[in-house]
C-alpha atoms as a PDB file:
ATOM      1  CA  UNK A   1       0.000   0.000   0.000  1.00  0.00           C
ATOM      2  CA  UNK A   2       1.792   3.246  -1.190  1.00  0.00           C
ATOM      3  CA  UNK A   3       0.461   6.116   1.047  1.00  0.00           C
ATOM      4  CA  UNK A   4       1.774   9.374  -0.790  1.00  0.00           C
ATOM      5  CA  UNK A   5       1.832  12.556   1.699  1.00  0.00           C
ATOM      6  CA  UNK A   6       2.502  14.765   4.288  1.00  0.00           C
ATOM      7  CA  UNK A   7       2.343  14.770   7.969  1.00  0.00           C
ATOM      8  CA  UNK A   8       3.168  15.650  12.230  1.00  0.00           C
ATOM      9  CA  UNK A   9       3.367  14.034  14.912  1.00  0.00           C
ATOM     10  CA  UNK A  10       3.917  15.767  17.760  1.00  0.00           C
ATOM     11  CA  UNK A  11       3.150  15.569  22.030  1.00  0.00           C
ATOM     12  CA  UNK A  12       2.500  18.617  24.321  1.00  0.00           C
ATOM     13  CA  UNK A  13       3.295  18.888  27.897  1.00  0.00           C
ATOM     14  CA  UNK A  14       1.038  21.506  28.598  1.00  0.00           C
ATOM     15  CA  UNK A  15      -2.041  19.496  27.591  1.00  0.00           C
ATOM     16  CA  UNK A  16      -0.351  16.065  28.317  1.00  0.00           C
ATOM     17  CA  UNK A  17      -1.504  15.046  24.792  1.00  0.00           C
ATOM     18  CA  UNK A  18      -0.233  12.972  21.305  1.00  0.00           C
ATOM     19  CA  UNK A  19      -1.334  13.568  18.208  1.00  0.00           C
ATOM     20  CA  UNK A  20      -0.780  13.102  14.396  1.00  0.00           C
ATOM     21  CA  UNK A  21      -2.014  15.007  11.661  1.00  0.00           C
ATOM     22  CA  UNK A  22      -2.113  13.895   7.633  1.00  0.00           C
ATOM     23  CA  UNK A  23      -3.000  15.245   4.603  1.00  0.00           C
ATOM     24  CA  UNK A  24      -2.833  12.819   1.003  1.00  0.00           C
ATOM     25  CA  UNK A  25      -4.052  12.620  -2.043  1.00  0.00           C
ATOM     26  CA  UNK A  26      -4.954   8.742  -1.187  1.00  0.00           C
ATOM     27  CA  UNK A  27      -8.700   8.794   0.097  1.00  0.00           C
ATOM     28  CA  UNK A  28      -9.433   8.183   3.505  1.00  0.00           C
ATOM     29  CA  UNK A  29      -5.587   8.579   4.535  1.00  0.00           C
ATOM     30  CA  UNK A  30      -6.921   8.873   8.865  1.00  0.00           C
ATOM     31  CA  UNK A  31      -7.693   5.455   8.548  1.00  0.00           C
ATOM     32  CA  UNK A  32      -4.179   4.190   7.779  1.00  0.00           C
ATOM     33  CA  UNK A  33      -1.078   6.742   8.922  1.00  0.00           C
ATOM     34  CA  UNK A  34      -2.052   8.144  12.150  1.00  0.00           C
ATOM     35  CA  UNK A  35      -1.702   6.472  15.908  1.00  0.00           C
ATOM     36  CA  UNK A  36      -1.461   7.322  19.179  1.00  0.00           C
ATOM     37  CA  UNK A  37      -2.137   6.076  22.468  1.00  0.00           C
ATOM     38  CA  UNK A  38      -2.101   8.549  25.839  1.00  0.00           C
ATOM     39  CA  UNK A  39       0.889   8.344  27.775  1.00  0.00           C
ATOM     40  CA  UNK A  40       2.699   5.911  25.361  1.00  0.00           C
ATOM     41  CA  UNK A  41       2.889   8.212  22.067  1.00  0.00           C
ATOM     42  CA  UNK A  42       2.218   8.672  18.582  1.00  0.00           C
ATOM     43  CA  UNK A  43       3.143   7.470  15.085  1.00  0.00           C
ATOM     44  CA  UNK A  44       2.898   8.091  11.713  1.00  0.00           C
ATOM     45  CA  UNK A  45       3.109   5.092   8.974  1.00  0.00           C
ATOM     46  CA  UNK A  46       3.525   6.210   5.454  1.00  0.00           C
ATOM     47  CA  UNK A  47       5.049   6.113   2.136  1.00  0.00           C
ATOM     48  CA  UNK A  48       4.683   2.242   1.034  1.00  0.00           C
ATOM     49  CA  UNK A  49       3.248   2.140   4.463  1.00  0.00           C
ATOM     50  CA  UNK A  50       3.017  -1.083   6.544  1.00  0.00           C
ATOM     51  CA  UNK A  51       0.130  -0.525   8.857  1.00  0.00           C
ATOM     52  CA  UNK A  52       1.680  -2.566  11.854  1.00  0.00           C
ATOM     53  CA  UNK A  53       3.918  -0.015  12.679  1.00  0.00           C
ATOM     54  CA  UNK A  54       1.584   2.051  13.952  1.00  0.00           C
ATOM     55  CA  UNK A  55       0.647  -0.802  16.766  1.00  0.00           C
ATOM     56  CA  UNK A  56       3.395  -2.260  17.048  1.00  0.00           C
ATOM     57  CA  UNK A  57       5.646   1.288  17.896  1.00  0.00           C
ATOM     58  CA  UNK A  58       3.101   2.122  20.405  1.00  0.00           C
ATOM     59  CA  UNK A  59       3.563  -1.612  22.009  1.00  0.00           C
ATOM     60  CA  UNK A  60       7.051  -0.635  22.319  1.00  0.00           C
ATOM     61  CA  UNK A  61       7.144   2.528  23.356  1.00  0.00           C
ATOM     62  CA  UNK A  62       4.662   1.793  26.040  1.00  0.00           C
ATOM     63  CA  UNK A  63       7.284  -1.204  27.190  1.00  0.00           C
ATOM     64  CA  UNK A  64       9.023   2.141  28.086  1.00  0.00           C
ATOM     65  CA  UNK A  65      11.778   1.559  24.994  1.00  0.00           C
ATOM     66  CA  UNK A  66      12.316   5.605  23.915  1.00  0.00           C
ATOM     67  CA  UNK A  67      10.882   6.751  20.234  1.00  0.00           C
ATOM     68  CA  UNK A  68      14.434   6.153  19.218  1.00  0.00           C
ATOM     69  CA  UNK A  69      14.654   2.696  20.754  1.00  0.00           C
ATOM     70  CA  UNK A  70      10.616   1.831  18.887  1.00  0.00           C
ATOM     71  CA  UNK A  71      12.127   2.585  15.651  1.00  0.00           C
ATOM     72  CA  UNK A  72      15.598   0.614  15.210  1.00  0.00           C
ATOM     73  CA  UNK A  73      12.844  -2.386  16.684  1.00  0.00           C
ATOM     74  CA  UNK A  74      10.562  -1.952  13.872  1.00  0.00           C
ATOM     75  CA  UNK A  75      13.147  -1.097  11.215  1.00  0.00           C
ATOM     76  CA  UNK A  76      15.508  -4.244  12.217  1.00  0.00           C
ATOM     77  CA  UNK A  77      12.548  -6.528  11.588  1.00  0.00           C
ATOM     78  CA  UNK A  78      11.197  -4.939   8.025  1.00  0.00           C
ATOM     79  CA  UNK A  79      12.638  -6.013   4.951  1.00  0.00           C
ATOM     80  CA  UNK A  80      10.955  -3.470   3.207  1.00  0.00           C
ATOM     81  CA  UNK A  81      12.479  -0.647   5.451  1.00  0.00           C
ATOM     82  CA  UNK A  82      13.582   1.378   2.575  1.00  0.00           C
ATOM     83  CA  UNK A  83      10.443   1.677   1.346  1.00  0.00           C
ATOM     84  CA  UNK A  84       8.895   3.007   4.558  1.00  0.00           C
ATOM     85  CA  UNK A  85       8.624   6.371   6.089  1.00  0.00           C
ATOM     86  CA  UNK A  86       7.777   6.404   9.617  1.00  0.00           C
ATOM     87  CA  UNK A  87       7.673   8.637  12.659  1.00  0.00           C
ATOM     88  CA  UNK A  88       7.168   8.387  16.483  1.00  0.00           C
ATOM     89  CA  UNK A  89       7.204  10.680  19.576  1.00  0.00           C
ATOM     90  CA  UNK A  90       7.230   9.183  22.621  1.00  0.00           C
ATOM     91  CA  UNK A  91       5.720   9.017  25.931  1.00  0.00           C
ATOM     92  CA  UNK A  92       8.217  12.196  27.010  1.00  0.00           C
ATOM     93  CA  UNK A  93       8.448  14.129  24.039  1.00  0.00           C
ATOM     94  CA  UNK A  94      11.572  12.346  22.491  1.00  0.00           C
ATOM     95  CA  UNK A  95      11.361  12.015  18.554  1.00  0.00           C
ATOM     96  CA  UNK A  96      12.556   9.920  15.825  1.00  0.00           C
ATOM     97  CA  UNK A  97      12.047   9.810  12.237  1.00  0.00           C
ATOM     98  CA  UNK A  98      12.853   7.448   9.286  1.00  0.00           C
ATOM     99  CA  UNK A  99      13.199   8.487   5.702  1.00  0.00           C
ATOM    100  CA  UNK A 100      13.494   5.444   3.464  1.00  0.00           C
ATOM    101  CA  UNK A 101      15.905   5.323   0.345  1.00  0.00           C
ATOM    102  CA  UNK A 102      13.001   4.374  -2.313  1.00  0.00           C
ATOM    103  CA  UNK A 103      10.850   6.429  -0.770  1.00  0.00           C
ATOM    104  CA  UNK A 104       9.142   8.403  -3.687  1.00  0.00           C
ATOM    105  CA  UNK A 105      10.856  11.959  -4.214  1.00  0.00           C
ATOM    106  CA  UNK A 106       9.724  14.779  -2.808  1.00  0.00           C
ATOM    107  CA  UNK A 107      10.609  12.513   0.629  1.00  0.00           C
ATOM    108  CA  UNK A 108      12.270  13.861   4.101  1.00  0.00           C
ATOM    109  CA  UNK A 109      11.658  14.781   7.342  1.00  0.00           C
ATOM    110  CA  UNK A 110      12.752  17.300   9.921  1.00  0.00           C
ATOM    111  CA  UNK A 111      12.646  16.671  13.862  1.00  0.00           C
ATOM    112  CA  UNK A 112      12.046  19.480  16.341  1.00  0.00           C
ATOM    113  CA  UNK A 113      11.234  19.750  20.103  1.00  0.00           C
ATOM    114  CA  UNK A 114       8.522  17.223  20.727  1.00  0.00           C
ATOM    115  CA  UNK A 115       7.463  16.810  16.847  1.00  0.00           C
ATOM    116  CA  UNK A 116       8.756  14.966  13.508  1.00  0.00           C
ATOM    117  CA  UNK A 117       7.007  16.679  10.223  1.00  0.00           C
ATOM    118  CA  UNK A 118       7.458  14.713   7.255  1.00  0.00           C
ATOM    119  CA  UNK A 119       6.276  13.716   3.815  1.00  0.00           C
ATOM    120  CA  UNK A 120       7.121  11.843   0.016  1.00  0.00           C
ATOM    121  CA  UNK A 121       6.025  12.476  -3.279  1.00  0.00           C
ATOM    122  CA  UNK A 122       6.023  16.016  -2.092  1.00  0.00           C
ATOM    123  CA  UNK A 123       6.327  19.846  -4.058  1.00  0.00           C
ATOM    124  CA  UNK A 124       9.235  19.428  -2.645  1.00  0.00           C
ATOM    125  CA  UNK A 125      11.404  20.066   0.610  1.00  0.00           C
ATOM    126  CA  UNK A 126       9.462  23.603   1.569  1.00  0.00           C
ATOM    127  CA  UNK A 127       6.751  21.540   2.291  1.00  0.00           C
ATOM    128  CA  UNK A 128       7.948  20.032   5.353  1.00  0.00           C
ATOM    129  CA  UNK A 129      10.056  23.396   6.389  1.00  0.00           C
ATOM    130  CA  UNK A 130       7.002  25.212   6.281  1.00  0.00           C
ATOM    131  CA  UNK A 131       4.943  22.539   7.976  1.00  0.00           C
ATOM    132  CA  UNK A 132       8.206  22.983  11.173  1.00  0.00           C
ATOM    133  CA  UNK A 133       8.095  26.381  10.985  1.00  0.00           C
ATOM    134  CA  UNK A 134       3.899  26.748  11.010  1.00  0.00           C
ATOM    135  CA  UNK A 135       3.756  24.377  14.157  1.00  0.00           C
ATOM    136  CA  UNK A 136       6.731  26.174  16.379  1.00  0.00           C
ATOM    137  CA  UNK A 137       4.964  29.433  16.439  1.00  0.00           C
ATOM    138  CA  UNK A 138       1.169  28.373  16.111  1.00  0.00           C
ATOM    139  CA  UNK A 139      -1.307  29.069  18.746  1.00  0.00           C
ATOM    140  CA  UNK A 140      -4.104  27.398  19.879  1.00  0.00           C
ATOM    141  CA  UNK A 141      -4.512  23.055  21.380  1.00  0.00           C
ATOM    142  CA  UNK A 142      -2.356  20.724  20.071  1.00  0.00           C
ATOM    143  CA  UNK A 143      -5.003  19.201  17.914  1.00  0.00           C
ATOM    144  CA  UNK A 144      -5.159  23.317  16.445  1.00  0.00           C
ATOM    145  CA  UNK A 145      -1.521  23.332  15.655  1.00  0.00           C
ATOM    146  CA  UNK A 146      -1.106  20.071  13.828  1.00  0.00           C
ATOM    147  CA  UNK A 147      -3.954  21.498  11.498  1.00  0.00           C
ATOM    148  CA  UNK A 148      -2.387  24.619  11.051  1.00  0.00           C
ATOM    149  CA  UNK A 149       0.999  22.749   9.938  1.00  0.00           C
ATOM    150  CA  UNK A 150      -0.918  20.954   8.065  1.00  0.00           C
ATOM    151  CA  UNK A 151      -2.210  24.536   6.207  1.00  0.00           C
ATOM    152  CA  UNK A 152       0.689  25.446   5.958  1.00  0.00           C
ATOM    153  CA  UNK A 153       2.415  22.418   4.342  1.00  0.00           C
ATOM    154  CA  UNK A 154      -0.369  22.424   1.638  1.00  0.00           C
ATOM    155  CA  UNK A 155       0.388  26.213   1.022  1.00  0.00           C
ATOM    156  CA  UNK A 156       3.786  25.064   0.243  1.00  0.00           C
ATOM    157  CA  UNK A 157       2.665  22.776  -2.236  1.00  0.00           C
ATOM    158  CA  UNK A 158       1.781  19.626  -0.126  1.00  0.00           C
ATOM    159  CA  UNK A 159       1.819  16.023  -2.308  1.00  0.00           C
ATOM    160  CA  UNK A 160       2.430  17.096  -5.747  1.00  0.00           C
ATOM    161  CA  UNK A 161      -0.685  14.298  -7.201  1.00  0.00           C
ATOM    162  CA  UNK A 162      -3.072  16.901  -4.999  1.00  0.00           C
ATOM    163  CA  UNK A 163      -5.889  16.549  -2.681  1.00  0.00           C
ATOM    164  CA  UNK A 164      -8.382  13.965  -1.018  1.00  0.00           C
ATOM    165  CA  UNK A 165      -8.115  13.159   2.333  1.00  0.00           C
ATOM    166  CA  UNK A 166      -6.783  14.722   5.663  1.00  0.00           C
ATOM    167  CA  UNK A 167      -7.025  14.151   9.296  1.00  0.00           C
ATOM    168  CA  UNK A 168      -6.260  14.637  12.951  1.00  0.00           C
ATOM    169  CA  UNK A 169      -5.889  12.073  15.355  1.00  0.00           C
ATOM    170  CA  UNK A 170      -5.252  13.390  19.653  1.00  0.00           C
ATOM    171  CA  UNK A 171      -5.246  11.658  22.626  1.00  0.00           C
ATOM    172  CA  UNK A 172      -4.920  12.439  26.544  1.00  0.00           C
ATOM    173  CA  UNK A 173      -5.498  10.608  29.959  1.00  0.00           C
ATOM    174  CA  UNK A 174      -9.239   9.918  30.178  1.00  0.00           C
ATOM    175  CA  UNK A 175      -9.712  12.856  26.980  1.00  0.00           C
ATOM    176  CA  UNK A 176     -12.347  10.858  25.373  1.00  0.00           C
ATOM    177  CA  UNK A 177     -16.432  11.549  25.797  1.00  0.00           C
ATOM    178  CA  UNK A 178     -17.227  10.409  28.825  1.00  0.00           C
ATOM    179  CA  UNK A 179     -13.691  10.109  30.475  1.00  0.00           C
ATOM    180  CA  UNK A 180     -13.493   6.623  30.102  1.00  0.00           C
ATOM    181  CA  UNK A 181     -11.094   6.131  27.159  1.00  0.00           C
ATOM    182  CA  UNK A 182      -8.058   8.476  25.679  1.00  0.00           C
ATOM    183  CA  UNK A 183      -9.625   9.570  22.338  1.00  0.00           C
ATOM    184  CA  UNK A 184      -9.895  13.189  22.451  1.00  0.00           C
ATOM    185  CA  UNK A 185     -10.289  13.856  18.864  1.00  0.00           C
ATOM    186  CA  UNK A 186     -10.230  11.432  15.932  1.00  0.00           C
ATOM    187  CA  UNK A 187     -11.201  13.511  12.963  1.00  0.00           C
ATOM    188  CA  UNK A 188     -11.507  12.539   8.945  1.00  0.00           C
ATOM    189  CA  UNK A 189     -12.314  14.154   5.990  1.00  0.00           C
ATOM    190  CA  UNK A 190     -12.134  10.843   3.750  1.00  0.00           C
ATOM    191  CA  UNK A 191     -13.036  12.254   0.168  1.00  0.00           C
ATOM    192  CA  UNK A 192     -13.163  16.100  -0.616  1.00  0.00           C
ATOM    193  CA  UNK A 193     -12.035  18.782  -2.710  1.00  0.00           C
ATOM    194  CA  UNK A 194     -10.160  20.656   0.138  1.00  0.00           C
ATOM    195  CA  UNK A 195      -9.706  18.229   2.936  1.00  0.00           C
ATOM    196  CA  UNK A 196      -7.284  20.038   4.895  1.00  0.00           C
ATOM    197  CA  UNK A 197      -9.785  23.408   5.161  1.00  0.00           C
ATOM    198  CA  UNK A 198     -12.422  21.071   6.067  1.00  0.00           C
ATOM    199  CA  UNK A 199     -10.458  19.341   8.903  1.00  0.00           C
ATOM    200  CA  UNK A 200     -10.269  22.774   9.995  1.00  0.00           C
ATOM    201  CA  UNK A 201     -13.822  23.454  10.352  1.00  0.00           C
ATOM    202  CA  UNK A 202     -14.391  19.780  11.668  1.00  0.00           C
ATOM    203  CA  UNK A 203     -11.927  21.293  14.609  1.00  0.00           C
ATOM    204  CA  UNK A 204     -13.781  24.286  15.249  1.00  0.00           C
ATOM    205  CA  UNK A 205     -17.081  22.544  15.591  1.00  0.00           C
ATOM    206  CA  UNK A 206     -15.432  19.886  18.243  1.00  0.00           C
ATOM    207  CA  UNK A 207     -14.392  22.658  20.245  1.00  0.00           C
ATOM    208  CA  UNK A 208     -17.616  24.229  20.066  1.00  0.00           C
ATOM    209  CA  UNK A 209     -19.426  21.369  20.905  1.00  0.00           C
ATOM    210  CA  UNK A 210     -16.698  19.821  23.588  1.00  0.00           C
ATOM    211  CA  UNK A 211     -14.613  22.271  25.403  1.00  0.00           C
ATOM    212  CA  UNK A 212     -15.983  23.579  28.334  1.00  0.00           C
ATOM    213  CA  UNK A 213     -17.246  26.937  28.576  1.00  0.00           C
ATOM    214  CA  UNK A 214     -15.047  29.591  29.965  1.00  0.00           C
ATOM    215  CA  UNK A 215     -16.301  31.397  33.247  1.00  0.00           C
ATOM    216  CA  UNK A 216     -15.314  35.138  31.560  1.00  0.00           C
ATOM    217  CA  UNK A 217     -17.523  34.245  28.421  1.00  0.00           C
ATOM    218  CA  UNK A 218     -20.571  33.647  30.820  1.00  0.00           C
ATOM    219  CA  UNK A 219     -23.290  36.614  29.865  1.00  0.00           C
ATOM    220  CA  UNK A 220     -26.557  37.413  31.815  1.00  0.00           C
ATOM    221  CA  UNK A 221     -29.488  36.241  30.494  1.00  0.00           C
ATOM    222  CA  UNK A 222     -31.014  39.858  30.327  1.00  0.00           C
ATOM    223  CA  UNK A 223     -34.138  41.615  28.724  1.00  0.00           C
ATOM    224  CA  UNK A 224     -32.977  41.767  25.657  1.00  0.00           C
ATOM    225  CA  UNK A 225     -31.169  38.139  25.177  1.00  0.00           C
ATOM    226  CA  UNK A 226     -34.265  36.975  26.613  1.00  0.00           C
ATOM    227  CA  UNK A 227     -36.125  38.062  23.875  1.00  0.00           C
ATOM    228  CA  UNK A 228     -33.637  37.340  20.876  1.00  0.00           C
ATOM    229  CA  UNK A 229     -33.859  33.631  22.384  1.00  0.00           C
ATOM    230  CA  UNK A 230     -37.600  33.849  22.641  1.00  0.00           C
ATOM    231  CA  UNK A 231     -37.667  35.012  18.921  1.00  0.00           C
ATOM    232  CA  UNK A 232     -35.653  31.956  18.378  1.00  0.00           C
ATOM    233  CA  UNK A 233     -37.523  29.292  19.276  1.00  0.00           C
ATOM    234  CA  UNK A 234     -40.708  30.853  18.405  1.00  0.00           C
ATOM    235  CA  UNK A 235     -39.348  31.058  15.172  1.00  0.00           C
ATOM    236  CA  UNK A 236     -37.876  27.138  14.890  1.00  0.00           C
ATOM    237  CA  UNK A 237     -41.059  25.726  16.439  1.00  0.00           C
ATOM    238  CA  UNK A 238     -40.363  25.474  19.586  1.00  0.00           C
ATOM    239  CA  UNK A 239     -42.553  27.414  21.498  1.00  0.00           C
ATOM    240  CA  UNK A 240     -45.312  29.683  20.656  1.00  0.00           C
ATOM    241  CA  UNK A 241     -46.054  33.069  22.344  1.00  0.00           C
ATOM    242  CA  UNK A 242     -45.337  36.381  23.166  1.00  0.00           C
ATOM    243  CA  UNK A 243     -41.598  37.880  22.693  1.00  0.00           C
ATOM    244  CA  UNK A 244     -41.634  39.619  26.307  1.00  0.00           C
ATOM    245  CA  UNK A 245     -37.967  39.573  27.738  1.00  0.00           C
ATOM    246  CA  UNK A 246     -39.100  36.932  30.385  1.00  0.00           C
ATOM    247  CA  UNK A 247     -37.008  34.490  31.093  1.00  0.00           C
ATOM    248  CA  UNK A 248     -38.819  31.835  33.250  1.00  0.00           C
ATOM    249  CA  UNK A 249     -38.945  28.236  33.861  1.00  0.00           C
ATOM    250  CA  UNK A 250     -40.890  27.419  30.661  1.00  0.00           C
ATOM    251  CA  UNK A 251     -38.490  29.132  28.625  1.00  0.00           C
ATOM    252  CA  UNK A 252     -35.609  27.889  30.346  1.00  0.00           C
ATOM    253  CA  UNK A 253     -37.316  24.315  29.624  1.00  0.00           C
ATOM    254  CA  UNK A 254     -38.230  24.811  25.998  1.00  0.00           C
ATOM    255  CA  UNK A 255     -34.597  26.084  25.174  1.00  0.00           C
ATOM    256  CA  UNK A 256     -32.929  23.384  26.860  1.00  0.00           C
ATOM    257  CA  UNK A 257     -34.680  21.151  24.392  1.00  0.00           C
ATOM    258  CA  UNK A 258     -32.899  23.415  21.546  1.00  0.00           C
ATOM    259  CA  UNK A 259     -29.774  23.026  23.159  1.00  0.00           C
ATOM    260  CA  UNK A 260     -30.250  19.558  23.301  1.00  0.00           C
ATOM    261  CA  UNK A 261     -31.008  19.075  19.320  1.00  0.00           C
ATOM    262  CA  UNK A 262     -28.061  21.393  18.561  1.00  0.00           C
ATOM    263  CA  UNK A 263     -25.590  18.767  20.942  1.00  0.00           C
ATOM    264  CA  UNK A 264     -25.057  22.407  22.778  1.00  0.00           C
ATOM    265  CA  UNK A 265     -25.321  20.551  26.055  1.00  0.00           C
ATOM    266  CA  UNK A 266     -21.596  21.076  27.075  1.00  0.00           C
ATOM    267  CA  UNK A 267     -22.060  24.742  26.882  1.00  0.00           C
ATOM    268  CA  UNK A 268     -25.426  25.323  28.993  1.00  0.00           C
ATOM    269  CA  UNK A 269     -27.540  23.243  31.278  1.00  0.00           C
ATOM    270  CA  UNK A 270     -30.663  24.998  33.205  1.00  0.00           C
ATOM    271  CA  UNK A 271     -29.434  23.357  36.928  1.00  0.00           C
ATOM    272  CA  UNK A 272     -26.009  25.689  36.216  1.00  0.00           C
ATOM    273  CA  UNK A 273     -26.535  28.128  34.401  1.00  0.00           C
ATOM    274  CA  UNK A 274     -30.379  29.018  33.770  1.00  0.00           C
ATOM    275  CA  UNK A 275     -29.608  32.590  34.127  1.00  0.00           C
ATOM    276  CA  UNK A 276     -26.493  32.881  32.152  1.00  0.00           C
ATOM    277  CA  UNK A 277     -25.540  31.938  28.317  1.00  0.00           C
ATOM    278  CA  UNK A 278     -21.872  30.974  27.036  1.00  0.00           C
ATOM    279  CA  UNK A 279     -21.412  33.430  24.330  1.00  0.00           C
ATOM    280  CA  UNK A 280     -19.668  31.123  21.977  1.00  0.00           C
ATOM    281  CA  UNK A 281     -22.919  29.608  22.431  1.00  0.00           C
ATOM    282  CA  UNK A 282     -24.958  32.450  21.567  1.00  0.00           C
ATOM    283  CA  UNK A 283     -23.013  33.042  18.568  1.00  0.00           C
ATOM    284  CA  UNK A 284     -23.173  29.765  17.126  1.00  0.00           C
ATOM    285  CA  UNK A 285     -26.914  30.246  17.606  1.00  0.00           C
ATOM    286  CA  UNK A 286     -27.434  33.655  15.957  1.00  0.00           C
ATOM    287  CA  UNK A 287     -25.130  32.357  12.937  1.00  0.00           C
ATOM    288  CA  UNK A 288     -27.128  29.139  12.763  1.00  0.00           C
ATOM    289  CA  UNK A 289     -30.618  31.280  13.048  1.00  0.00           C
ATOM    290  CA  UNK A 290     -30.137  34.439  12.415  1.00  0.00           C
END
């Protein structure tokens, strides 16, 4: 399986998180290159990629053997080793990389603090200088920053066949809905004209729909937000009425069921916050209604 393209791994301290993020023109590309596993690491598998690298380096690396260590393991046993091109950050940040010499030209890699970028059948080398460059200075969650490398690879010309596929893989202790597995965000866009923007936008909705609200973006339910929300849900169906600035229990009910259909219910429940509204919230909802 020859999986042409471009990619990160990379862990942060801050967030104690892993992640990998890919871009090919190879369709659904998430469901072979990127792995990860909370407090172990992450890999990338690629080029003529063999898929058991991706469990096997995390069995490794979570026998406490060093991203360094993972790799000479997997690349001792694989015949095919020059075909591969592989990389894995480990459990403490360390990094290692593997270029292979049939890999398909554009192919290299560069290491940095705590991330590998690399790629094959690229534009050429900018691609994964800009992709190094991008991630050291972006902003924003890890999962944010291996999207905007990602940007910026395929600004440099990314894998020189074009587009399909991208995605963003990120794990953290007990990160995953619910809190009872690591999978913080596994995101795919399998098929599409621009995968890479739409990854993006896949990343902003999680956020909207998962982080938890911020205390400073907490506004008062006043007069007048009362009444935009009554127009609201008057206006979806909801309720029926006048538009009076009240906001009582019956309101408070009615737009809990709103929430609930737009999967708002990380962002407001009536027991906390009845009297309050998250404002990325509240502009979500004025952008989805009007």
């Amino acid at each position: 399986m020859s999986i042409h393209t471009f990619s990160i791994v990379a862990h942060c301290a801050d967030e104690d998180a892993w992640g990998v993020a890919v871009a090919s023109k190879f369709p659904a590309v998430g469901a072979v290159v990127p792995w990860a596993r909370a407090d172990v690491g992450a890999v990338a598998t690629q080029s003529y990629a063999k898929v058991g690298f991706g469990g096997d380096g995390l069995a490794l690396m979570s026998e406490g053997l060093s991203a360094d260590e993972a790799l000479t393991r997997l690349l001792a046993e694989d015949e095919g080793r020059e075909t591969r091109q592989v990389a894995l950050v480990d459990a403490r940040g360390g990094v290692a990389a593997h270029t292979g010499g049939e890999c398909h030209d554009w192919a290299g890699h560069i290491t940095g603090d705590s991330f590998s970028a690399q790629g094959n059948l690229l534009a050429g080398e900018a691609v994964v200088e800009a992709m190094a460059a991008r991630f050291t200075r972006a902003d924003g969650e890890l999962a944010d920053r291996l999207v905007t490398a990602l940007r910026a690879g395929e600004r440099a010309g990314g894998d020189k066949r074009g587009k399909q596929s991208a995605a963003v893989l990120v794990v953290r202790p007990a990160g995953g809905y619910g809190g009872d597995n690591d999978r913080y965000l596994d995101l795919r866009v399998d098929d599409a004209e621009e995968p890479v923007a739409g990854l993006g936008a896949l990343v902003k909705l999680h956020h909207l729909y998962f982080q938890p609200p911020r205390p400073q973006d907490a506004l008062r339910i006043d007069e007048d937000i009362a009444r935009e929300l009554q127009a609201m849900m008057i206006d979806q169906g909801y309720m029926t009425g006048d538009i009076n600035g009240v906001w009582d229990e019956v309101c408070q009910q009615v737009f809990r069921m709103l929430i609930g259909n737009e999967n708002l219910e990380m962002r407001w429940t009536p027991e906390k916050n009845h009297n309050t509204i998250d404002r990325v919230a509240l502009e979500y909802l004025r952008q989805r209604f009007g």
